[in-house]
N, C-alpha and C. Protein backbone atom coordinates (compact mmCIF):
# COMPACT_ATOMS: atom_id res chain seq x y z
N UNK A 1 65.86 -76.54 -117.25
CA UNK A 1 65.80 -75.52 -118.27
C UNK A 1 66.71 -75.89 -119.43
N UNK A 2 66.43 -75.52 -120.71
CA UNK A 2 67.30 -76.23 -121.96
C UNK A 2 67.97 -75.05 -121.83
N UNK A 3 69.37 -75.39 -122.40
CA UNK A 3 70.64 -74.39 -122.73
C UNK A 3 70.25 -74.07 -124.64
N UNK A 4 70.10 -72.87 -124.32
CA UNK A 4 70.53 -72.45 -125.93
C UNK A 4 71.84 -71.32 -126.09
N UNK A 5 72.39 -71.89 -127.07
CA UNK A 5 73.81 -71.53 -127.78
C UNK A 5 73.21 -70.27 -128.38
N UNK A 6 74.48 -68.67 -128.57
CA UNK A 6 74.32 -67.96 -128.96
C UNK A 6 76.13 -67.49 -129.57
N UNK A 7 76.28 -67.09 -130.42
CA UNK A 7 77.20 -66.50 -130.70
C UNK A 7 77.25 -64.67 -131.39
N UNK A 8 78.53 -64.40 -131.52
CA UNK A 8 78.17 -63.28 -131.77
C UNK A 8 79.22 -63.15 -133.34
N UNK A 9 78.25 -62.18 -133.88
CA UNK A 9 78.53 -62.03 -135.55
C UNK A 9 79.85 -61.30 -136.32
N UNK A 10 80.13 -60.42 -134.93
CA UNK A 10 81.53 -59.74 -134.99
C UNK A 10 82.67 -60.22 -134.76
N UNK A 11 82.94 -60.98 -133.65
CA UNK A 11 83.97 -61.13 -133.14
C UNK A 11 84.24 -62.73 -132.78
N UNK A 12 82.50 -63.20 -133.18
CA UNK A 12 82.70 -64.80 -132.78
C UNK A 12 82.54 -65.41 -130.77
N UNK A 13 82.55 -64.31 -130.83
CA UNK A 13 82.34 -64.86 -129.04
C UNK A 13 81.01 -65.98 -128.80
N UNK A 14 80.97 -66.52 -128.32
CA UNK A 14 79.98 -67.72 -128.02
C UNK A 14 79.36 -67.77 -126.74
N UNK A 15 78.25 -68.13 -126.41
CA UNK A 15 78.01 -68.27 -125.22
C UNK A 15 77.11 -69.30 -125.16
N UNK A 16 76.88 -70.09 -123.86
CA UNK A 16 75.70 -70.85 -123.79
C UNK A 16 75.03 -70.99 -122.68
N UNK A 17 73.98 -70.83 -122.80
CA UNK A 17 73.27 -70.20 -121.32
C UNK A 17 71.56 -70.86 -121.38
N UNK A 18 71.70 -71.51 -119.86
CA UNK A 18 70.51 -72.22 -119.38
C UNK A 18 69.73 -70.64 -119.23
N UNK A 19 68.30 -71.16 -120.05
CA UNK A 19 67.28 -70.01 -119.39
C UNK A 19 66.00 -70.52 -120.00
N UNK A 20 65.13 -69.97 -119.53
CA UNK A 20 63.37 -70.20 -120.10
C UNK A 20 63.07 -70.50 -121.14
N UNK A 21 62.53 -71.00 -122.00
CA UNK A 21 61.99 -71.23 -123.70
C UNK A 21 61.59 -69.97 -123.90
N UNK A 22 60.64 -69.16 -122.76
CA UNK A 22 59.92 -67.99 -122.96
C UNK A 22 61.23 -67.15 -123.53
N UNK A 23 62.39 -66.92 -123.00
CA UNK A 23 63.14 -65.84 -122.87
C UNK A 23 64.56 -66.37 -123.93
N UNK A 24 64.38 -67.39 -124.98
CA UNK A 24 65.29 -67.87 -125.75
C UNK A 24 65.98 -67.14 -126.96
N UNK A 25 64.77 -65.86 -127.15
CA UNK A 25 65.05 -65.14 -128.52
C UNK A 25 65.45 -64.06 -128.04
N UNK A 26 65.35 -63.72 -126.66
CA UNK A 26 66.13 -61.88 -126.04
C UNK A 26 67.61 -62.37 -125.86
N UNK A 27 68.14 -61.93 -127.01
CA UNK A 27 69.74 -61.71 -127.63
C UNK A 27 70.46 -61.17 -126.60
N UNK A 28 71.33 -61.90 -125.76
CA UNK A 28 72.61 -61.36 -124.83
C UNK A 28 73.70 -60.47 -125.89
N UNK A 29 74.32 -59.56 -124.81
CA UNK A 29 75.26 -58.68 -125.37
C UNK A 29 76.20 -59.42 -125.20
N UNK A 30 77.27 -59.72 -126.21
CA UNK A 30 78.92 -59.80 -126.52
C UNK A 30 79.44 -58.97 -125.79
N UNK A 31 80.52 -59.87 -124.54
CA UNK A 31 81.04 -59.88 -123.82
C UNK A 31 82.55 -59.39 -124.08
N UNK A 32 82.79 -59.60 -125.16
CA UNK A 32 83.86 -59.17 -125.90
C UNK A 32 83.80 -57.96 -126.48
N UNK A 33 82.61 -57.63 -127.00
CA UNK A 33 82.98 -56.38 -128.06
C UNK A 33 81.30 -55.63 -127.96
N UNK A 34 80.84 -56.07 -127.46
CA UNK A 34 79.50 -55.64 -126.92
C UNK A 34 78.16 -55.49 -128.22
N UNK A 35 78.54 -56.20 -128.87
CA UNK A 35 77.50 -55.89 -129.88
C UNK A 35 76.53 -57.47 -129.41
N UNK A 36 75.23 -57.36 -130.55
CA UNK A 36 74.33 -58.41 -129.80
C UNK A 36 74.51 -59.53 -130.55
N UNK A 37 74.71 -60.84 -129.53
CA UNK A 37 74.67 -61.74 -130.35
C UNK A 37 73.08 -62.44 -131.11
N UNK A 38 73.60 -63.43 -131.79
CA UNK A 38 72.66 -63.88 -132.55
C UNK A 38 72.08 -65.90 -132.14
N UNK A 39 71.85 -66.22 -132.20
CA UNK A 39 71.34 -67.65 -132.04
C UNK A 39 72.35 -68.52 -132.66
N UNK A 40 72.59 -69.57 -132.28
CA UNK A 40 73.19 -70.66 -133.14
C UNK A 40 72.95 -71.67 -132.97
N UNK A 41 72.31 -72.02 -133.74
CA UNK A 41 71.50 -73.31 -134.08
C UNK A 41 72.19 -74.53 -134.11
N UNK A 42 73.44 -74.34 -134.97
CA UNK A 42 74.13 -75.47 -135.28
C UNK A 42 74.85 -76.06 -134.02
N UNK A 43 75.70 -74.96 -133.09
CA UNK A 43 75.90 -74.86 -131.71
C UNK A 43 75.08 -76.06 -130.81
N UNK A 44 73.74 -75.50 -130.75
CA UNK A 44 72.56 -75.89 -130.34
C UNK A 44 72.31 -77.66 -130.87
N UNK A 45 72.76 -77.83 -131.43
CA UNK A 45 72.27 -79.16 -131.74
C UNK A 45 73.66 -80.06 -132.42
N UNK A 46 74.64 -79.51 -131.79
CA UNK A 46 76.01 -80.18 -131.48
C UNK A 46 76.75 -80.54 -132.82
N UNK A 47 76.25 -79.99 -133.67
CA UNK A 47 77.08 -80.09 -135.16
C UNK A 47 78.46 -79.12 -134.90
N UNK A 48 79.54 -79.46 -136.06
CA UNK A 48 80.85 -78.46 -136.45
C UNK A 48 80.09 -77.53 -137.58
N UNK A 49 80.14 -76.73 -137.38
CA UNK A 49 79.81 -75.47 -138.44
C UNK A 49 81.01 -75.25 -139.36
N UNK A 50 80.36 -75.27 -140.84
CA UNK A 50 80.82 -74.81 -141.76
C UNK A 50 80.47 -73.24 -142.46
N UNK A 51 81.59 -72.90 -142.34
CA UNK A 51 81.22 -71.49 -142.98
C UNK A 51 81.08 -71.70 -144.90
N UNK A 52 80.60 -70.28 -145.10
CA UNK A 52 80.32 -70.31 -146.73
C UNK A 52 81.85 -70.71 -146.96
N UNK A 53 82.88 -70.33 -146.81
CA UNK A 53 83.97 -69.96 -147.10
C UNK A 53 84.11 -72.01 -147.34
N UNK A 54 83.57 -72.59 -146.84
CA UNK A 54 83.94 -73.86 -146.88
C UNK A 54 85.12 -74.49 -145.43
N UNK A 55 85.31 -73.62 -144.31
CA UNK A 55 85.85 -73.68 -143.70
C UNK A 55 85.47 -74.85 -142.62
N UNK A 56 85.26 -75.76 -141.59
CA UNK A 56 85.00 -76.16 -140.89
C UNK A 56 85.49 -75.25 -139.34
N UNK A 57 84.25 -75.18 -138.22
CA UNK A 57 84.87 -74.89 -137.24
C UNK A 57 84.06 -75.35 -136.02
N UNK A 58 85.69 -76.08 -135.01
CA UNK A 58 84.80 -77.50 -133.83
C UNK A 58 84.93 -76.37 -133.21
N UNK A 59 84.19 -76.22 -132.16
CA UNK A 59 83.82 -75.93 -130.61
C UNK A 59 84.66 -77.05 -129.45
N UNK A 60 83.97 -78.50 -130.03
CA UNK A 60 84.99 -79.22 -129.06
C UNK A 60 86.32 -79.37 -129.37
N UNK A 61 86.42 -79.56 -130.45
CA UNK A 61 88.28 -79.91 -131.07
C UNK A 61 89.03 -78.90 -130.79
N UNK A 62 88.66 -77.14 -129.81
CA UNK A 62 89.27 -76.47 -130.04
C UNK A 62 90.30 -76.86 -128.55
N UNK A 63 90.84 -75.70 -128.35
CA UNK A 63 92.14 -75.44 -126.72
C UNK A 63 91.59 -74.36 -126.77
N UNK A 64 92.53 -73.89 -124.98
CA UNK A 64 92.10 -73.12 -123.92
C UNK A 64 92.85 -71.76 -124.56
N UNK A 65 92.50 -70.64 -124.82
CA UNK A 65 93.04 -69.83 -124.70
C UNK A 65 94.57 -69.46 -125.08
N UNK A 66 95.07 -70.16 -122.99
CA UNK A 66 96.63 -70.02 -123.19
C UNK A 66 97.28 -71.19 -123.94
N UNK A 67 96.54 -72.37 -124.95
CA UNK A 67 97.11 -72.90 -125.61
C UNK A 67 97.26 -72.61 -127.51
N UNK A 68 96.64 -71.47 -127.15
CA UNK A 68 96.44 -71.41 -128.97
C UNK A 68 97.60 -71.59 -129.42
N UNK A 69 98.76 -70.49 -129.25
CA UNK A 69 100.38 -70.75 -129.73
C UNK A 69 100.61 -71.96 -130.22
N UNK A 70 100.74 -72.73 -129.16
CA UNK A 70 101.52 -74.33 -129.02
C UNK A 70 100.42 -75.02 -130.06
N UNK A 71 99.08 -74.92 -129.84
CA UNK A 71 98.22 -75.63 -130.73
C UNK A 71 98.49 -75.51 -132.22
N UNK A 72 98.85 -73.86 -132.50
CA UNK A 72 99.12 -73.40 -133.81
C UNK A 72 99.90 -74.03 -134.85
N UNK A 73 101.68 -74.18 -133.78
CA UNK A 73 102.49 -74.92 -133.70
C UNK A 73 102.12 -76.19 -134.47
N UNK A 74 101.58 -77.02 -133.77
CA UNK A 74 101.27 -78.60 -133.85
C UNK A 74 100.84 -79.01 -134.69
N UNK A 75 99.64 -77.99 -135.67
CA UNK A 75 99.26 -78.29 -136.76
C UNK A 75 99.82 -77.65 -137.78
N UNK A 76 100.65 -76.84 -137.88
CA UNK A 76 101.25 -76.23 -138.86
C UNK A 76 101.09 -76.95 -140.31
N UNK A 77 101.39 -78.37 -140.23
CA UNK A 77 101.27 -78.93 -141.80
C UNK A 77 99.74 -79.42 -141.87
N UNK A 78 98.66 -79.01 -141.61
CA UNK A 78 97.82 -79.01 -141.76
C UNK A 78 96.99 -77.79 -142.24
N UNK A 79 96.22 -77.36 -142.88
CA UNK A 79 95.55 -76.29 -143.30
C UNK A 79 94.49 -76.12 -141.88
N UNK A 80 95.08 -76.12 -140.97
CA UNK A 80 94.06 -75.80 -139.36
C UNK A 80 94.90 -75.17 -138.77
N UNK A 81 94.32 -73.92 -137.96
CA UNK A 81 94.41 -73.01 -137.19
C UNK A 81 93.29 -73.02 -135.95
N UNK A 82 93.43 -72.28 -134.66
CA UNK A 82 92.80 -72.11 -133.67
C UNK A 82 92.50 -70.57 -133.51
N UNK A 83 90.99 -70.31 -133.31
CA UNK A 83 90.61 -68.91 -133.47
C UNK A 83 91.33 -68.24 -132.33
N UNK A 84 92.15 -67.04 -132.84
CA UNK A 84 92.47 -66.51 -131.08
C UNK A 84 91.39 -65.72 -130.30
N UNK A 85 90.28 -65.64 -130.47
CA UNK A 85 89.39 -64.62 -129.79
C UNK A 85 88.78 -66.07 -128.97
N UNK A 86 88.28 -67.58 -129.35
CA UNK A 86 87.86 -68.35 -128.86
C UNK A 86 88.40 -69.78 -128.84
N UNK A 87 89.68 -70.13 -129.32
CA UNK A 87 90.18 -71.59 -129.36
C UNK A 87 89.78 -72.41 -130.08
N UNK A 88 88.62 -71.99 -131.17
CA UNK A 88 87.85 -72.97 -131.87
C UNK A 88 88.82 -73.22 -132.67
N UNK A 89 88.97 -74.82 -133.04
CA UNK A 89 89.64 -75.25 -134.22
C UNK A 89 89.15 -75.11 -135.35
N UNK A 90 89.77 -74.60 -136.25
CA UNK A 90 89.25 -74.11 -137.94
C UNK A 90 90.15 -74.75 -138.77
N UNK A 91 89.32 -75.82 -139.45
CA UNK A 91 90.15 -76.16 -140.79
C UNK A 91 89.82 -75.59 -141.70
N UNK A 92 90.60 -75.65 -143.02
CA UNK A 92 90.11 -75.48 -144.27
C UNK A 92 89.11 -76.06 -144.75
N UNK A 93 88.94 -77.21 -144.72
CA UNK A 93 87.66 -78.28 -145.61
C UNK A 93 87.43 -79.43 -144.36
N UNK A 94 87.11 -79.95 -144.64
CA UNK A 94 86.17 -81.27 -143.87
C UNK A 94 87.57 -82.26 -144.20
N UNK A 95 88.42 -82.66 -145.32
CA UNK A 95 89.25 -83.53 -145.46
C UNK A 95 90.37 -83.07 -144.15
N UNK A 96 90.93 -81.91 -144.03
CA UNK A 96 91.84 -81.21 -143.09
C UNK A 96 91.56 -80.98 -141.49
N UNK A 97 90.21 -80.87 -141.35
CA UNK A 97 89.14 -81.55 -139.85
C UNK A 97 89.71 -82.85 -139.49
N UNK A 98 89.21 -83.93 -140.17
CA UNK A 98 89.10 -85.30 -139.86
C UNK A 98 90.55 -85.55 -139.20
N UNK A 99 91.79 -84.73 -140.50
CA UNK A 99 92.89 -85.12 -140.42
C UNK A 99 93.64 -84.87 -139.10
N UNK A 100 92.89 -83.83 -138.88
CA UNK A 100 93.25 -82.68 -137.37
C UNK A 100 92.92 -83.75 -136.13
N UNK A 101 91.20 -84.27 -136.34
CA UNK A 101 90.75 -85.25 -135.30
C UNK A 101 91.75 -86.26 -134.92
N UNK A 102 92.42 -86.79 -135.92
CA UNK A 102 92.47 -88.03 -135.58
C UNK A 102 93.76 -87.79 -135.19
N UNK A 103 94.68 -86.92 -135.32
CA UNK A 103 95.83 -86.69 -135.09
C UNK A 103 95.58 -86.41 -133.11
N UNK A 104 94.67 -86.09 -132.94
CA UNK A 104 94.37 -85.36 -131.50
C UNK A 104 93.72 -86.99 -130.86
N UNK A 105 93.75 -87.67 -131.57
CA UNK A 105 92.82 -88.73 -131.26
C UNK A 105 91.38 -89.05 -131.09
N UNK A 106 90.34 -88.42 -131.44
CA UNK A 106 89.12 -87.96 -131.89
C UNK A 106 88.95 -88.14 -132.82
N UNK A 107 87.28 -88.32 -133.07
CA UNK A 107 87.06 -88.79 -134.17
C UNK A 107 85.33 -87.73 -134.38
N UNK A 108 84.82 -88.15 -135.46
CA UNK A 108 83.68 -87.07 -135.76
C UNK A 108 82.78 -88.41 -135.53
N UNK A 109 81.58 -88.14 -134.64
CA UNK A 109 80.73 -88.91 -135.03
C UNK A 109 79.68 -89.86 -136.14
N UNK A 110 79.81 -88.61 -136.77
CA UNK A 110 79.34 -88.94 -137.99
C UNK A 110 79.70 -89.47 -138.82
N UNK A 111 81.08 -89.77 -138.57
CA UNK A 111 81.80 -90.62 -139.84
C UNK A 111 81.88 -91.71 -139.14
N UNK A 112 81.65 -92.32 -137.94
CA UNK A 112 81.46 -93.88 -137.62
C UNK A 112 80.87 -94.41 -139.04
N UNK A 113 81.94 -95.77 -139.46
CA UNK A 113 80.65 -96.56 -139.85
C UNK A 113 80.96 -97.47 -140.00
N UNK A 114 81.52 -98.53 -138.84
CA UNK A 114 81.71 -100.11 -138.71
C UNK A 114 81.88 -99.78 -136.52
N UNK A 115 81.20 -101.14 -136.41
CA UNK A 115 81.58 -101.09 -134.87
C UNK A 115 83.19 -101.24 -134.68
N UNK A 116 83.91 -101.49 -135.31
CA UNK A 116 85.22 -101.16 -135.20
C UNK A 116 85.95 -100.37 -134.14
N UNK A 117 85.16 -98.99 -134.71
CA UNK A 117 85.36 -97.72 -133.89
C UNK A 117 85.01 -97.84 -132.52
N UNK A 118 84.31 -98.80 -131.72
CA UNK A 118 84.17 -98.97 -130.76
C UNK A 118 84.68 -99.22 -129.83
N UNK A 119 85.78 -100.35 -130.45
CA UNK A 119 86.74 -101.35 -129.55
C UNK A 119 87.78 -100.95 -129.02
């Protein structure tokens, strides 16, 4: 069964849940705050979402919960923060992302571009 990504519009809660193609568009309730979530596409097909705001925000680059504090901490001279409702890492721009990645040791796929990065 394919997993489709859903988040929710209020509070940001996320979910991702194996179920039917038939049954992909009946919207789960937010677990957090109970309102319905919505689809996420970008989720869904493993991109970092940018908000209008110009913000970047990873899903993977984020921490657990009980690390947001210490995470907060760490980037301080960076324009990145960690959501406290979900751990997602949020930069300001795409320049302040990368900077975040590579500091964590990660890198964005998409910016490969010499086999370099391989070795």
């Amino acid at each position: 069964m394919p997993i489709f990504c859903y988040k929710c519009p209020d509070c940001e809660w996320t979910l991702e849940d194996s179920r039917p193609r038939a049954d992909r568009n009946l919207m789960p309730m937010c677990q957090a705050c109970g309102a319905h979530c919505e689809r996420d596409m970008n989720a869904e097909h493993g991109c970092s979402r940018m908000a209008s705001s110009g913000e970047v925000r990873s899903v993977n680059a984020g921490v657990g919960i009980d690390q947001i504090q210490e995470a907060n901490k760490h980037y301080a001279d960076l324009d990145v923060h960690f959501c406290p409702k979900t751990g997602d890492m949020v930069a300001r721009n795409r320049g302040q992302y990368l900077k975040a990645l590579a500091r964590r040791g990660l890198f964005n796929r998409d910016e490969i571009r010499s086999p370099k990065h391989f070795s």
